[in-house]
Protein backbone atom coordinates (compact mmCIF):
# COMPACT_ATOMS: atom_id res chain seq x y z
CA UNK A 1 -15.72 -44.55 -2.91
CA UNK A 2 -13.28 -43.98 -5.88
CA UNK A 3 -15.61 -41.54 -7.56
CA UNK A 4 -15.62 -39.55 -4.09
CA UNK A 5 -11.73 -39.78 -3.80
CA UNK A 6 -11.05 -38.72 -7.30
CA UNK A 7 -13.63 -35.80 -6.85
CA UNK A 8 -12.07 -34.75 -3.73
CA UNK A 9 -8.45 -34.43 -5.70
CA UNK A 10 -9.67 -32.34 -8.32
CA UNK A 11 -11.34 -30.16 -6.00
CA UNK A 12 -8.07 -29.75 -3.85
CA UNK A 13 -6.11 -29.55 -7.93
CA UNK A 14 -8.60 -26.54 -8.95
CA UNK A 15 -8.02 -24.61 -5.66
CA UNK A 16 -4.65 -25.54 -5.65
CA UNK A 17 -4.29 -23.86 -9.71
CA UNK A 18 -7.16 -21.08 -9.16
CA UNK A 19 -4.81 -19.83 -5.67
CA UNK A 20 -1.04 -20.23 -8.04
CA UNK A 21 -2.58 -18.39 -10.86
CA UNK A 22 -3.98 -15.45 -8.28
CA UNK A 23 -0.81 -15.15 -6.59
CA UNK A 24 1.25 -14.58 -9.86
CA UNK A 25 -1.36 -12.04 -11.12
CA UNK A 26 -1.31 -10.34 -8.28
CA UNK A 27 2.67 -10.34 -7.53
CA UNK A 28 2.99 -8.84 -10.87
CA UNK A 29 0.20 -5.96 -10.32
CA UNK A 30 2.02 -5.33 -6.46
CA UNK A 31 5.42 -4.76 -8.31
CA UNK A 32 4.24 -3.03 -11.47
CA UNK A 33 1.97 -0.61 -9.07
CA UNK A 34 4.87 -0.11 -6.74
CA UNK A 35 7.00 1.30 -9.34
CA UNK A 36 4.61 3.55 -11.47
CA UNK A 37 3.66 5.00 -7.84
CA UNK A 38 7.45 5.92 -6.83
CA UNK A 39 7.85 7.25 -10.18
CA UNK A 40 4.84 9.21 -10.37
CA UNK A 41 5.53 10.61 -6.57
CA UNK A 42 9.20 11.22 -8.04
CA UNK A 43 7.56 13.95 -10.63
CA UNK A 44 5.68 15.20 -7.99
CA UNK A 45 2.31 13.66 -9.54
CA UNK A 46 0.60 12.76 -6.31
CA UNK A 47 -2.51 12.10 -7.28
CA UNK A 48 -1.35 9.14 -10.07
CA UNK A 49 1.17 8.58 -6.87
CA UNK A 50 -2.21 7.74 -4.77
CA UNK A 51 -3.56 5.90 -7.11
CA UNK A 52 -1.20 3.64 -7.42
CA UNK A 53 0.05 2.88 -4.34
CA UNK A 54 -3.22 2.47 -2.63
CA UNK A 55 -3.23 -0.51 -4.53
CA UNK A 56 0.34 -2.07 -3.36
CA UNK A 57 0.35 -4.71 -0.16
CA UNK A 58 1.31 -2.05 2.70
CA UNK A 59 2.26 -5.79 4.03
CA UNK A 60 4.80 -6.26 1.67
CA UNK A 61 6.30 -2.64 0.83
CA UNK A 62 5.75 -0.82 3.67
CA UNK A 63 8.01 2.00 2.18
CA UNK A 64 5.05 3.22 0.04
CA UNK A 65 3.75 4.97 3.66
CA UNK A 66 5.48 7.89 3.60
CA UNK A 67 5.56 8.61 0.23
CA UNK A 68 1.38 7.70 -0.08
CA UNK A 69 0.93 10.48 3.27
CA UNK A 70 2.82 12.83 2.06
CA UNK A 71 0.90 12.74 -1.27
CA UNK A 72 -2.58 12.99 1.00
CA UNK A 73 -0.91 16.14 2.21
CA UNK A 74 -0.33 17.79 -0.85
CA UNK A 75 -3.37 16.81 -2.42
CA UNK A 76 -5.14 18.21 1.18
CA UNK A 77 -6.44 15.05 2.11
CA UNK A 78 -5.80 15.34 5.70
CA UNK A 79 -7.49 12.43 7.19
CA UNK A 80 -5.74 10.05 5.17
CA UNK A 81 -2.78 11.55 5.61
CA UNK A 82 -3.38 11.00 9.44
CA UNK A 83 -4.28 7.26 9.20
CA UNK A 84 -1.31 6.43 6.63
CA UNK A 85 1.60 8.56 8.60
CA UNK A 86 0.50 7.21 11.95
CA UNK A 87 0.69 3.47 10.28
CA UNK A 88 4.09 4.25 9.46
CA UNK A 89 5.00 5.52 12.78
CA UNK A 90 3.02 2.55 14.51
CA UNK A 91 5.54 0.11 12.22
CA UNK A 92 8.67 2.50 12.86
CA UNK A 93 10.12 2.14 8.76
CA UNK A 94 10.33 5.78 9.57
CA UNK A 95 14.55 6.87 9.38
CA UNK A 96 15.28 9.24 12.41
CA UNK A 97 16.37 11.59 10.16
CA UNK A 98 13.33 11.56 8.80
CA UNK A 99 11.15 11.80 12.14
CA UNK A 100 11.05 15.71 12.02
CA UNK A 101 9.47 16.10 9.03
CA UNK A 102 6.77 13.38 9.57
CA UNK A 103 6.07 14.45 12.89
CA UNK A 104 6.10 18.16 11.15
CA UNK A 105 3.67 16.27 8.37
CA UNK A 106 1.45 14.66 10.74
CA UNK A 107 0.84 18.20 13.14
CA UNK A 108 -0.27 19.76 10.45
CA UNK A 109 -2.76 17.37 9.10
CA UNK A 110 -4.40 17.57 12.31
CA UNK A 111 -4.25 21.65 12.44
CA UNK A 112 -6.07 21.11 8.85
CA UNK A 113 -8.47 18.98 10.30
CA UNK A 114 -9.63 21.81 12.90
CA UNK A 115 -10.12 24.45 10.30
């Protein structure tokens, strides 16, 4: 019965330190990936913009939407462009000043998408 008790805690203790080590890793990679991808869609580098904001929690920075479909668009990748600038419209982080030139962003993916 001990043996079983003590095995059971140092199951629970390596989850426990295998799940805090992940989620440090991975907080620095989110915030590390977030910046590199505003800068790079800053200088107008949308594909290194892509790149690295595909791999940033949407969860956690939704801001990266707009930027991410507007790089799709200028790197003619119309279909994700579609999927990524209706997501931001579907969570509304999208300023009203801002709406025309989304909306503008999204119509013409989908004219692209006909051709």
């Amino acid at each position: 019965m001990k043996n079983k008790v003590i095995l059971i805690f140092s199951f629970i203790s390596i989850v426990l330190f295998i799940f805090f080590i992940k989620e440090i890793l991975f907080k620095d990679r989110d915030t590390e990936f977030y910046q590199k991808g505003w800068e790079a869609y800053s200088k107008k580098e949308c594909e290194m913009s892509i790149f690295y904001l595909n791999h940033v929690n949407k969860e956690k920075y939704p801001d990266i939407l707009l930027p991410l479909g507007a790089c799709y668009v200028d790197t003619e990748n119309f279909n994700d462009a579609i999927t990524i600038i209706e997501e931001a419209l579907k969570k509304k982080i999208v300023k009203s000043q801002d709406y025309g030139n989304i909306l503008g962003l999204l119509g013409y993916s989908y004219l692209k998408t006909l051709e």
